[in-house]
N, C-alpha and C. Protein backbone atom coordinates (compact mmCIF):
# COMPACT_ATOMS: atom_id res chain seq x y z
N UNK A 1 0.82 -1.19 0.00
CA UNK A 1 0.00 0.00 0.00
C UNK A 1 0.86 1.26 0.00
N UNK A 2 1.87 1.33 1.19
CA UNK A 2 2.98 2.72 0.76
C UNK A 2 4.16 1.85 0.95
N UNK A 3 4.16 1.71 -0.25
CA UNK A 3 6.05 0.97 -0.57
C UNK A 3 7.45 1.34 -0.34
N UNK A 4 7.28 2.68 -0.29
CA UNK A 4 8.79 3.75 -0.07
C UNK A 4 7.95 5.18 0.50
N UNK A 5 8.61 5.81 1.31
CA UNK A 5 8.33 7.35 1.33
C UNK A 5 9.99 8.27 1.31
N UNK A 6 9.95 9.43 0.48
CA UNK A 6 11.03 10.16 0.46
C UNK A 6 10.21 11.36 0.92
N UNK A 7 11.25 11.68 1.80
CA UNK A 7 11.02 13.63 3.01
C UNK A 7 12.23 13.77 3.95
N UNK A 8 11.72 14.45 4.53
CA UNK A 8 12.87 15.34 5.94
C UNK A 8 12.17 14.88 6.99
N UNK A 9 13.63 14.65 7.63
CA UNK A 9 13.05 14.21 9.03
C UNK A 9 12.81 15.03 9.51
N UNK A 10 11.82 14.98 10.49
CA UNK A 10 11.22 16.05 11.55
C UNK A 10 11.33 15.85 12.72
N UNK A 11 11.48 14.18 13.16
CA UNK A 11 11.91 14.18 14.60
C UNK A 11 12.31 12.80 14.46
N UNK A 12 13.41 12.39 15.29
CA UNK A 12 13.66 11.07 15.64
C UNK A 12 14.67 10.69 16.83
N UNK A 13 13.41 9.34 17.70
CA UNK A 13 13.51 9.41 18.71
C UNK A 13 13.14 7.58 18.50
N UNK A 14 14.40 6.49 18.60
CA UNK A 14 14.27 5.92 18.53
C UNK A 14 13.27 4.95 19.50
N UNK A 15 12.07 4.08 18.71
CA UNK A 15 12.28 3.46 17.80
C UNK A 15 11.52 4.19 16.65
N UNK A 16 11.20 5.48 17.04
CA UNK A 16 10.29 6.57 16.12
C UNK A 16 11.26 7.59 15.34
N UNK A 17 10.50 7.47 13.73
CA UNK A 17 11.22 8.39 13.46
C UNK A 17 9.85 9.46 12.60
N UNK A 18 9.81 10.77 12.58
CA UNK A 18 8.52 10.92 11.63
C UNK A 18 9.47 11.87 10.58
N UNK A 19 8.68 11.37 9.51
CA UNK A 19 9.07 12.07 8.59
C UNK A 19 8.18 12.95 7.87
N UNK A 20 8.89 13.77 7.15
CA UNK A 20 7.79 15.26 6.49
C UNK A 20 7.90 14.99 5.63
N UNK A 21 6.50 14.51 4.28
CA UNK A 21 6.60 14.50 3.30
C UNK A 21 5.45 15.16 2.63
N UNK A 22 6.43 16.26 2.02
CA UNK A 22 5.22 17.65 1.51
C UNK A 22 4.26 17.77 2.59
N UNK A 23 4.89 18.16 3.63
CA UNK A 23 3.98 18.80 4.60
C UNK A 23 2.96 17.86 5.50
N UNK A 24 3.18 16.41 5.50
CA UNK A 24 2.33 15.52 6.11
C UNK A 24 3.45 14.86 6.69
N UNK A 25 3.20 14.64 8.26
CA UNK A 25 4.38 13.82 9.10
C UNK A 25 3.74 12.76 9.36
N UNK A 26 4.63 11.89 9.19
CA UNK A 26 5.01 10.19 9.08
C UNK A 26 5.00 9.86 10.25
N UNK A 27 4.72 8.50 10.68
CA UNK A 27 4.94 8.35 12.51
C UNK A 27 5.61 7.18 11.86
N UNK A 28 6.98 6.76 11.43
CA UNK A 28 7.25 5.62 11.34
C UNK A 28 8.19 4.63 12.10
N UNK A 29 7.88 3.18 12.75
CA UNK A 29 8.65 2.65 13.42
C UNK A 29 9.69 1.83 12.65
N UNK A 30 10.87 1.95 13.83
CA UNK A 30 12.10 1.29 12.54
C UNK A 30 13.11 0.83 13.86
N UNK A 31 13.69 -0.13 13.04
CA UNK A 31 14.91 -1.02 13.96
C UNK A 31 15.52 -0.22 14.01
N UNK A 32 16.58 -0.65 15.33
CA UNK A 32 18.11 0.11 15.15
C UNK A 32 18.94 0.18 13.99
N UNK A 33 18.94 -0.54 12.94
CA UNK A 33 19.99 -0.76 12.12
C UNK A 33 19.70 0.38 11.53
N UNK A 34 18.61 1.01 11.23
CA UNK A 34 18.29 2.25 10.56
C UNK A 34 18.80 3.72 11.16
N UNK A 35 18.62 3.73 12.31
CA UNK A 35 19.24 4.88 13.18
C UNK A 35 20.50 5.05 12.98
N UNK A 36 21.24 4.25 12.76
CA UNK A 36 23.03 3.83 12.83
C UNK A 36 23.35 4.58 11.57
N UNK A 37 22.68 4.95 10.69
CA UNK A 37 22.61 5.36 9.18
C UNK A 37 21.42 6.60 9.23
N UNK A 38 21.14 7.27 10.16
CA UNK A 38 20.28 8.25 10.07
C UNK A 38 21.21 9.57 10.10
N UNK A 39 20.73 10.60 9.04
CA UNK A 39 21.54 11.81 8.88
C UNK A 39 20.88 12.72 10.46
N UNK A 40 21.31 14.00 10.39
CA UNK A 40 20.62 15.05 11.00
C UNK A 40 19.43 15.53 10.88
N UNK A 41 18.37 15.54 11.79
CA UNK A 41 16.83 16.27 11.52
C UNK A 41 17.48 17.26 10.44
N UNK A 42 16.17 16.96 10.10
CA UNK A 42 16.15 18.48 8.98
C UNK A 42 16.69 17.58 6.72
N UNK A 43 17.11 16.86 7.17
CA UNK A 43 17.70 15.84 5.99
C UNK A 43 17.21 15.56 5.14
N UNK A 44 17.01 14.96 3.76
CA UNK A 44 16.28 14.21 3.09
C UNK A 44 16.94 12.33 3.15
N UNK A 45 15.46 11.97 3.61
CA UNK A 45 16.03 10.38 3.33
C UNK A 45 14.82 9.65 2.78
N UNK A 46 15.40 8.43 2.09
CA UNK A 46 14.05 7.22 1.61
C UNK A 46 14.08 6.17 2.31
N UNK A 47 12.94 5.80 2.86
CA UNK A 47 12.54 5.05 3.24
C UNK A 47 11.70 3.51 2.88
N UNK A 48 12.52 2.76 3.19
CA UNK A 48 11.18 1.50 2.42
C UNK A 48 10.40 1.01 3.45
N UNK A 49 9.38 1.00 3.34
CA UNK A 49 8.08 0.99 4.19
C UNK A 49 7.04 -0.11 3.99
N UNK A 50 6.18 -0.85 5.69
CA UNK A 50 5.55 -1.83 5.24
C UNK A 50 4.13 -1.14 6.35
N UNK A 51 3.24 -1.54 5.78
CA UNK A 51 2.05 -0.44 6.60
C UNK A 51 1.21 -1.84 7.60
N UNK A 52 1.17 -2.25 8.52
CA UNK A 52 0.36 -2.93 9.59
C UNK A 52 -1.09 -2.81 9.31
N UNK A 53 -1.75 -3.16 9.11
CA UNK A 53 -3.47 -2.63 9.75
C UNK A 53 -4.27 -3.68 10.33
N UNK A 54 -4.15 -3.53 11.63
CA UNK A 54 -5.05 -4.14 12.84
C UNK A 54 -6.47 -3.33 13.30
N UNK A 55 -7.13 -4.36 13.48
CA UNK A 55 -8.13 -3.80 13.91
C UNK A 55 -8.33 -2.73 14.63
N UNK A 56 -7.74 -2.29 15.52
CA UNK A 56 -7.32 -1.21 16.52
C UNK A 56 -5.95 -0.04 16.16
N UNK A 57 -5.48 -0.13 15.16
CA UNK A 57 -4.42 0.56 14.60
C UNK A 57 -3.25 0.37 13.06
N UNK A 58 -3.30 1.54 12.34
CA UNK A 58 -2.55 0.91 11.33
C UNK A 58 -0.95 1.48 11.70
N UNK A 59 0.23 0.79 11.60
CA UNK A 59 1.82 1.02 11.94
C UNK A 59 2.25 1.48 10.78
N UNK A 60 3.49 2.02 10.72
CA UNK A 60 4.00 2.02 9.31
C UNK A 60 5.61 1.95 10.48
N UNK A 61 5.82 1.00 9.20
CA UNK A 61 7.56 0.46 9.72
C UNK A 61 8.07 0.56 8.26
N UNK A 62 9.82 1.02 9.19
CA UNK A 62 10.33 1.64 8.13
C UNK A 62 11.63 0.96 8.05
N UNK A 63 12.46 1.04 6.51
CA UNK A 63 13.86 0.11 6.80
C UNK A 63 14.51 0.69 5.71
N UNK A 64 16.05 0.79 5.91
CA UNK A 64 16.83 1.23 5.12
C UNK A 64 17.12 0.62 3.30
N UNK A 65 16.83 -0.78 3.61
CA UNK A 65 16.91 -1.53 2.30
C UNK A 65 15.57 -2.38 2.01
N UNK A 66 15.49 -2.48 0.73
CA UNK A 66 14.26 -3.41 0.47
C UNK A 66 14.61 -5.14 1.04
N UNK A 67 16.10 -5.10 1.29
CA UNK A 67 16.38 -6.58 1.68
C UNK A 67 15.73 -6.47 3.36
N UNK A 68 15.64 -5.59 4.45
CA UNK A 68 15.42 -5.31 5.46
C UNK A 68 13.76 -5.70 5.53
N UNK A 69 13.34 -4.65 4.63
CA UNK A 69 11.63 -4.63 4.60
C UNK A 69 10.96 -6.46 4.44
N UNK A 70 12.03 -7.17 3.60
CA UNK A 70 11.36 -8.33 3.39
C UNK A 70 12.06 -9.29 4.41
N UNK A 71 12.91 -8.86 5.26
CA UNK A 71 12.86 -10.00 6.46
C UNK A 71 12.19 -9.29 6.97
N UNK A 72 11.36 -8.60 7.46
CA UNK A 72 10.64 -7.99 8.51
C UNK A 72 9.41 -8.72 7.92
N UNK A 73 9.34 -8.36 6.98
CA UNK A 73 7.52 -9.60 6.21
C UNK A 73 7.64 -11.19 7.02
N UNK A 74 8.72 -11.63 6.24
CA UNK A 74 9.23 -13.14 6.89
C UNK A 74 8.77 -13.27 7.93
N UNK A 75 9.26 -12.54 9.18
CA UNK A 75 9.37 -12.59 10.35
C UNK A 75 8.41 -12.94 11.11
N UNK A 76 7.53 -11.44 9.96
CA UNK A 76 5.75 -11.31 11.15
C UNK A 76 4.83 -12.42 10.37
N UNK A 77 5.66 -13.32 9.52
CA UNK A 77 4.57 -14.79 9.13
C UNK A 77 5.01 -15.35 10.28
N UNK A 78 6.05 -15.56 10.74
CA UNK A 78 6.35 -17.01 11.83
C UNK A 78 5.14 -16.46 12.85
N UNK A 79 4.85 -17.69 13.47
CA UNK A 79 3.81 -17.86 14.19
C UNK A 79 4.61 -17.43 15.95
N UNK A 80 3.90 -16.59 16.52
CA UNK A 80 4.71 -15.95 17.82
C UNK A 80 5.23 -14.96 17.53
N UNK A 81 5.68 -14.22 16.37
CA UNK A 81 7.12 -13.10 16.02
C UNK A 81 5.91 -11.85 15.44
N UNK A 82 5.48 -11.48 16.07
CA UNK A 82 4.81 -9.59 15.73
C UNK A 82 5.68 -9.23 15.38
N UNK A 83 4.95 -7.92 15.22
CA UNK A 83 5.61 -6.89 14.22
C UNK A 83 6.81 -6.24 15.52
N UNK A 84 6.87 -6.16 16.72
CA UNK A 84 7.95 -5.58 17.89
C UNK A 84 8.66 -6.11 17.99
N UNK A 85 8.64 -7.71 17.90
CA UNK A 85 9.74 -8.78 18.29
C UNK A 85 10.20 -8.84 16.77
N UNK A 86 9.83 -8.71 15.78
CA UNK A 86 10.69 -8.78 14.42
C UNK A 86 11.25 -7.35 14.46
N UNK A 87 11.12 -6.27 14.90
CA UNK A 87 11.69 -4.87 15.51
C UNK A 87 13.35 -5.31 16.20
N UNK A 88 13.05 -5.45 17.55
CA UNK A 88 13.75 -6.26 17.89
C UNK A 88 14.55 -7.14 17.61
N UNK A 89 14.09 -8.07 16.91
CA UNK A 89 15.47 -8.75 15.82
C UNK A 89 15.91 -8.06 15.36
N UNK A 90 15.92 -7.50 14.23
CA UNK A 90 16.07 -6.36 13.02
C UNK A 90 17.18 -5.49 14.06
N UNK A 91 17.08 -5.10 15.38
CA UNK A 91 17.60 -4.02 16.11
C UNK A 91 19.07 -4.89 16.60
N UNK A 92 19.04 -5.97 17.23
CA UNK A 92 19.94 -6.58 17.87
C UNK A 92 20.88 -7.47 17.14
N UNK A 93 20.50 -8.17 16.01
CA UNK A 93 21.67 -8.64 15.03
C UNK A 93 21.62 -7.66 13.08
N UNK A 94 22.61 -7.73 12.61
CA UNK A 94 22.31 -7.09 11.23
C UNK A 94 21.68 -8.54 10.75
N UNK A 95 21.17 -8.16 9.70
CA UNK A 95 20.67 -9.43 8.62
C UNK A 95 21.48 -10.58 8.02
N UNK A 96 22.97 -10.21 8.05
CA UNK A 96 23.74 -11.25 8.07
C UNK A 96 24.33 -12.01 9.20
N UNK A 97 24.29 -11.11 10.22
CA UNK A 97 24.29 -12.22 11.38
C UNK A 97 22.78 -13.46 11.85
N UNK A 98 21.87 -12.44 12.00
CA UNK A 98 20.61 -12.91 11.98
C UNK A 98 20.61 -14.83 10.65
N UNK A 99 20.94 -14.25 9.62
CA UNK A 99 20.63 -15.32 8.46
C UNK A 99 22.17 -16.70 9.03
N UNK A 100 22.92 -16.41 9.63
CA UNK A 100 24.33 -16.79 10.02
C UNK A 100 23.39 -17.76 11.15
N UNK A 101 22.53 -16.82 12.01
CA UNK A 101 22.31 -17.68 13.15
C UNK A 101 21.46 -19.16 13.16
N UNK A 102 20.41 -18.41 11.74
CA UNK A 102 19.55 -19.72 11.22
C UNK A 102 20.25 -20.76 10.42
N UNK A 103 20.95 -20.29 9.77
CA UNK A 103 21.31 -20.99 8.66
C UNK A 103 22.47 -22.02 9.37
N UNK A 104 22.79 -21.71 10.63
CA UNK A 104 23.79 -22.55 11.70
C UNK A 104 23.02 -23.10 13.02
N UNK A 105 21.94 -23.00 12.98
CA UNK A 105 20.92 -23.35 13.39
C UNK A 105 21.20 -23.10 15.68
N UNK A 106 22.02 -21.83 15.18
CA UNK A 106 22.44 -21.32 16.60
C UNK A 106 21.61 -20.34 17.38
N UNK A 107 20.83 -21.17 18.17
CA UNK A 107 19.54 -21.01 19.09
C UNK A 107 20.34 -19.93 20.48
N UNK A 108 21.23 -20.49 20.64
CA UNK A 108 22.13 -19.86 21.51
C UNK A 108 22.14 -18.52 21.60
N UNK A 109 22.59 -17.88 20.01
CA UNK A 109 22.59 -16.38 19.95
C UNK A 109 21.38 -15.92 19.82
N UNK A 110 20.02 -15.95 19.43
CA UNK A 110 18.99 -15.65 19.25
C UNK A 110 18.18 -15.28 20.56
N UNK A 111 18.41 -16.67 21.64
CA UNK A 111 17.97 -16.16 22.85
C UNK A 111 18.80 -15.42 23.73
N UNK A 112 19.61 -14.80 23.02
CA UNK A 112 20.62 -13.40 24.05
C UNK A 112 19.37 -12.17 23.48
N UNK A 113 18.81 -12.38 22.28
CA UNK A 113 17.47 -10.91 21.94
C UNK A 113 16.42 -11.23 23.20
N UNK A 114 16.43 -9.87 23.55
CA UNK A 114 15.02 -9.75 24.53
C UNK A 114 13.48 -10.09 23.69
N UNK A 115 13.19 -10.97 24.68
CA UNK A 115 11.89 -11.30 23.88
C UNK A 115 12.12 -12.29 23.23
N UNK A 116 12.87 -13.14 23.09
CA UNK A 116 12.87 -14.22 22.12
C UNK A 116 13.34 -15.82 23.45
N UNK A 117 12.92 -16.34 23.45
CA UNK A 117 12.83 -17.33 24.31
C UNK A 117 13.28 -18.87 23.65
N UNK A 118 13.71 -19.67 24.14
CA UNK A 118 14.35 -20.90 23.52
C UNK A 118 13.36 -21.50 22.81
N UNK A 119 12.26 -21.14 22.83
CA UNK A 119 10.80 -22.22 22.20
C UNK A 119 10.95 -21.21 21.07
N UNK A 120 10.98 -19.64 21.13
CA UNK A 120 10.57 -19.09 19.81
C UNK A 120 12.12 -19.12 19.13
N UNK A 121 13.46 -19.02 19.28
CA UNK A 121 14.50 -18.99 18.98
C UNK A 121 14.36 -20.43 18.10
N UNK A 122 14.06 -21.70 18.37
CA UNK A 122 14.15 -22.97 18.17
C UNK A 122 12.88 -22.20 16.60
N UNK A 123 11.89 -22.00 16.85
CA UNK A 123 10.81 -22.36 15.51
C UNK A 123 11.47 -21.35 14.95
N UNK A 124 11.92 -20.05 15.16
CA UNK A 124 12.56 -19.35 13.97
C UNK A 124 13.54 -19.90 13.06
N UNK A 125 14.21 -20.64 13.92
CA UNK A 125 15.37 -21.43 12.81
C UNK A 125 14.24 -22.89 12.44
N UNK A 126 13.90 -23.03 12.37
CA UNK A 126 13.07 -24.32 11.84
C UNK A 126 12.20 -23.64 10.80
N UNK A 127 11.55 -22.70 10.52
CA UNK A 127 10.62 -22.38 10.12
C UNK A 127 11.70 -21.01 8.78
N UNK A 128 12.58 -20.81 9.16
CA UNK A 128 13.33 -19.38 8.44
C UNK A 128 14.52 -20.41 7.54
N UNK A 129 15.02 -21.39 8.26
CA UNK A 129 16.09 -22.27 7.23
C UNK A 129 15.96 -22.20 5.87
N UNK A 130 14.64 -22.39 5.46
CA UNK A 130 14.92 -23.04 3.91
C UNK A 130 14.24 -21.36 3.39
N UNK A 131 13.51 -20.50 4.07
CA UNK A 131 12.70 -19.72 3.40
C UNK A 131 13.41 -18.38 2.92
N UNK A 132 15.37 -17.81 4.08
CA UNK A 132 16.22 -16.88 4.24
C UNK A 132 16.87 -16.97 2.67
N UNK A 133 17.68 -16.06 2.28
CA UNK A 133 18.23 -15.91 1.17
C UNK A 133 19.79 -16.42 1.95
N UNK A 134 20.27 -17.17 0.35
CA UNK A 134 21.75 -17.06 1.13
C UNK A 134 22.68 -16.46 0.65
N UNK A 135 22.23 -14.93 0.36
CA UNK A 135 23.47 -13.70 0.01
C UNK A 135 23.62 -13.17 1.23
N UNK A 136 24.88 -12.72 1.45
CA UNK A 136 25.60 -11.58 2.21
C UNK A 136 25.52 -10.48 2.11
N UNK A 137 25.12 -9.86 1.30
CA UNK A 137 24.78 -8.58 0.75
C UNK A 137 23.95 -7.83 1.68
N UNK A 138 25.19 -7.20 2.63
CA UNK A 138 24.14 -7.07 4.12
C UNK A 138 25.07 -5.40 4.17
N UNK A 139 24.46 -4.25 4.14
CA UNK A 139 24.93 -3.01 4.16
C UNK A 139 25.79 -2.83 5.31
N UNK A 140 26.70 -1.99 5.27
CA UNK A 140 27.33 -1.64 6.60
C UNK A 140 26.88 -0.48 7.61
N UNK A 141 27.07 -0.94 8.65
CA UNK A 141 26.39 -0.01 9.45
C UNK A 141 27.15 1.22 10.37
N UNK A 142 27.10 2.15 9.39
CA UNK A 142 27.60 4.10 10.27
C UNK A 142 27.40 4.58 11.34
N UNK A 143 27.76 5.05 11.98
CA UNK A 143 27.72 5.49 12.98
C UNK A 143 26.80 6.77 12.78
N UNK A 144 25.82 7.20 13.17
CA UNK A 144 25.79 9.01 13.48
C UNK A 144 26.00 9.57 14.39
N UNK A 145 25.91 11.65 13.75
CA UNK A 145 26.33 12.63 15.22
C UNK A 145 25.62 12.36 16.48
N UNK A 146 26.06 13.36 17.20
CA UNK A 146 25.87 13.54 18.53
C UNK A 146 24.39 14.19 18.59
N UNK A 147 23.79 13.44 19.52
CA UNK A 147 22.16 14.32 19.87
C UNK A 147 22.33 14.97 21.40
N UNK A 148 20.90 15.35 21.64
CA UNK A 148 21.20 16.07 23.14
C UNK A 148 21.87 15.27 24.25
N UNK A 149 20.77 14.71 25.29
CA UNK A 149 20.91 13.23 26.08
C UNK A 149 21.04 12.23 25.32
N UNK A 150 22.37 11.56 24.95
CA UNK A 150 22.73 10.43 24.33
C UNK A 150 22.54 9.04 25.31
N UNK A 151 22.76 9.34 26.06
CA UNK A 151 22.95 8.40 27.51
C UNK A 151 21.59 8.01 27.32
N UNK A 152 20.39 8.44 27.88
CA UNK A 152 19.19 8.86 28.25
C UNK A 152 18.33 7.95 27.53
N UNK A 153 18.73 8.71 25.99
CA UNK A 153 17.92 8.33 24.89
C UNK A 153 18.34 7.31 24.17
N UNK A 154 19.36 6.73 24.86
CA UNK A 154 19.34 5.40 24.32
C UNK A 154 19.39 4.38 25.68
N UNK A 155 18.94 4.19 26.78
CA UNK A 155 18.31 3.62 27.67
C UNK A 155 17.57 3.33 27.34
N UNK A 156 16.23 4.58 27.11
CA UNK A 156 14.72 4.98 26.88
C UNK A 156 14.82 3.57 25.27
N UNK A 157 15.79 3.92 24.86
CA UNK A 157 15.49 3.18 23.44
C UNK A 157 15.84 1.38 23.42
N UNK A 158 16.61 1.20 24.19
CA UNK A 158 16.73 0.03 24.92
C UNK A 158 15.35 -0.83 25.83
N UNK A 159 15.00 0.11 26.39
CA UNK A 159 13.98 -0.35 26.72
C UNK A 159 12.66 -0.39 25.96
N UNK A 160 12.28 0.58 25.06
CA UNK A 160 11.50 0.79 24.23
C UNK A 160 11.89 -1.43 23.06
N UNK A 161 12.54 -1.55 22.92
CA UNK A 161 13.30 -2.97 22.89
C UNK A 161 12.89 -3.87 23.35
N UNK A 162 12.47 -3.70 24.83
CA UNK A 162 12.26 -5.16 25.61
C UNK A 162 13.26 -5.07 26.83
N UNK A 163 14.08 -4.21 27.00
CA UNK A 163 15.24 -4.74 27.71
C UNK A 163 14.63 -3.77 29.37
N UNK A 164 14.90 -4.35 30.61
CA UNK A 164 14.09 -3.86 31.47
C UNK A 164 15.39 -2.71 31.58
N UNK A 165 14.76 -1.65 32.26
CA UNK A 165 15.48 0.12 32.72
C UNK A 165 16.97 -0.40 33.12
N UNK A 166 16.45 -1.10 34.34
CA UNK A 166 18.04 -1.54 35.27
C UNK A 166 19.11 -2.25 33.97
N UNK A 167 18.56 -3.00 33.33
CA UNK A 167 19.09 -3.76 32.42
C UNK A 167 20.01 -2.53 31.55
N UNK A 168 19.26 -2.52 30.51
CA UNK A 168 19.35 -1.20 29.91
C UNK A 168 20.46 -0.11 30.09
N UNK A 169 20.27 0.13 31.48
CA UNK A 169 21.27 1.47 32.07
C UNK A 169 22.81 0.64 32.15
N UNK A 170 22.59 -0.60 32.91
CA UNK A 170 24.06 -1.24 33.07
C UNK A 170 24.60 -1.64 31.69
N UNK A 171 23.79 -1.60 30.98
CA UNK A 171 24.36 -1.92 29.44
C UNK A 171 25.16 -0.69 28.86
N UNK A 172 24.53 0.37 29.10
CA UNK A 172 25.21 1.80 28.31
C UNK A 172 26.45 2.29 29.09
N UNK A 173 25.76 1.82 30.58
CA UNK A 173 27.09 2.44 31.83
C UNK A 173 28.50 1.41 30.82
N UNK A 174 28.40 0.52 30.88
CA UNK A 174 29.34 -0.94 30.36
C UNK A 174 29.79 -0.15 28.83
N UNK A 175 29.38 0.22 28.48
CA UNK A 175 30.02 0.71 27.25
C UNK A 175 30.66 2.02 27.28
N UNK A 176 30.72 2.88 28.46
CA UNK A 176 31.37 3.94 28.43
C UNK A 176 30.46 4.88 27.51
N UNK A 177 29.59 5.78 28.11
CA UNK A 177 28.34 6.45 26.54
C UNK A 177 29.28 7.56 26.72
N UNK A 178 30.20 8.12 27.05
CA UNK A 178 31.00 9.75 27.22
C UNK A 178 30.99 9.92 26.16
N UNK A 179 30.50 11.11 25.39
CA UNK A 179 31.01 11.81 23.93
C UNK A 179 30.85 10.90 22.71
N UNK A 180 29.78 9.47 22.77
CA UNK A 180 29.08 9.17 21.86
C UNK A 180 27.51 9.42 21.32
N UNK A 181 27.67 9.37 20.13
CA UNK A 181 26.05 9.60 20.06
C UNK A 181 24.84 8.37 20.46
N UNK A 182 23.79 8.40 20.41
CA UNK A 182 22.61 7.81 21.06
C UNK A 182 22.88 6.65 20.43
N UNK A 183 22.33 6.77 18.69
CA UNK A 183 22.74 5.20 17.84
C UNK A 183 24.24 4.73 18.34
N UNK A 184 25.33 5.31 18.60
CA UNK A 184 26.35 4.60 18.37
C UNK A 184 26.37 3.58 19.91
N UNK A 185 26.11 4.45 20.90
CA UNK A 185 25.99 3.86 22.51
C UNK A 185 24.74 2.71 22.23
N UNK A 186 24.02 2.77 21.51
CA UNK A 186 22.72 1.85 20.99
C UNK A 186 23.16 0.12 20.61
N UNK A 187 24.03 0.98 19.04
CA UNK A 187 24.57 -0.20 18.93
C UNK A 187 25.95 -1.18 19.32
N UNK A 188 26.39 -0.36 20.00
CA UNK A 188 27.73 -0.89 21.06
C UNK A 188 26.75 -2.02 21.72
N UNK A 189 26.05 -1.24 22.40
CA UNK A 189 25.14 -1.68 24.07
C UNK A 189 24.72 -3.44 23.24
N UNK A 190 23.97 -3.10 22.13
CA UNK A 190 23.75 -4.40 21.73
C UNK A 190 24.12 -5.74 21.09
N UNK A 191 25.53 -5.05 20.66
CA UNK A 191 26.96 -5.44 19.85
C UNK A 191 27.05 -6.55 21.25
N UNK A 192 27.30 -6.27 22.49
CA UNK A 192 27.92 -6.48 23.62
C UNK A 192 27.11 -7.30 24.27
N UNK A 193 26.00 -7.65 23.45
CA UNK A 193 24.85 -8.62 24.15
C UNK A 193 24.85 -9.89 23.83
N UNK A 194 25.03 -9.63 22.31
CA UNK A 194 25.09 -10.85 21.03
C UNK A 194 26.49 -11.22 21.36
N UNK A 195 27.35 -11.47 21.92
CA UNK A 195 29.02 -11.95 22.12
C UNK A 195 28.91 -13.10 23.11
């Protein structure tokens, strides 16, 4: 239904980012891997986009590559994996680790993601084996600038994740957040989970 949107960001506050396009703001949700690659408010960026509609609300989730958008489809078929916990994946391994974990059928790393439990870790690789692509063709992931509360706002975004506050805070304290930005303390914090 909306396949891509191109505009300026207007605010982003992970796992939200909205975007302005010709004057109509976007409420769109998006993994970490996308933040890691987000310019400065005010920017032009494209977005590839998959729109939710539940009875009670329609989502629009957003992803840097069309390879992103279609594991996120994958995902929310497996039976147990919504659209937050395929968020969540998407946030805590890139797509080539993620496809590395199924395709090695390593249950191990999967249940280090919040929210993913040895019963759902086990059917994702049973159910994703034969259906994952087996290219590498997995983008690299940038760092961006500095925002206000970096510390803060990536707790808040950690937890926004699954990961409980206390959790969360000892994760960013553990990475040293001094004079990094929000995504980069983001994806350290979660770099350091998956090990």
């Amino acid at each position: 239904m909306i396949g891509f949107l191109r505009g300026k960001i207007a605010f982003k506050a992970p796992p939200m980012i909205v975007l302005d396009v010709n004057g109509v703001g976007y409420e769109i949700e998006a993994p970490m891997t996308v933040f890691y690659d987000l310019p400065e408010v005010g920017a032009e960026i494209i977005l590839q986009t998959h729109l939710a509609i539940r009875e009670d609300a329609h989502n629009l989730f957003g992803f840097a590559t069309e390879t992103d958008k279609t594991m996120f489809k994958t995902l929310i078929k497996i039976s147990g994996v919504g659209a937050k916990m395929a968020l969540v994946i998407l946030s805590g391994q890139s797509a080539e680790q993620f496809q590395r974990c199924i395709q090695n059928n390593d249950t191990a790393a999967l249940v280090k993601l919040p929210g993913v439990g040895k019963k759902t870790a086990e059917r994702l690789v049973l159910e994703l084996r034969d259906k994952l692509p087996k290219s590498d063709d997995v983008p690299q992931i940038v760092s961006v600038g500095n925002s206000g509360n970096a510390r803060a706002e990536a707790i808040s975004a950690l937890c926004s994740l699954g990961y409980k506050p206390l959790d969360a805070s000892r994760m960013v304290s553990a990475i040293q957040p001094e004079g990094k930005s929000c995504e980069t303390i983001i994806r350290l914090a979660l770099q350091s989970t998956s090990k």
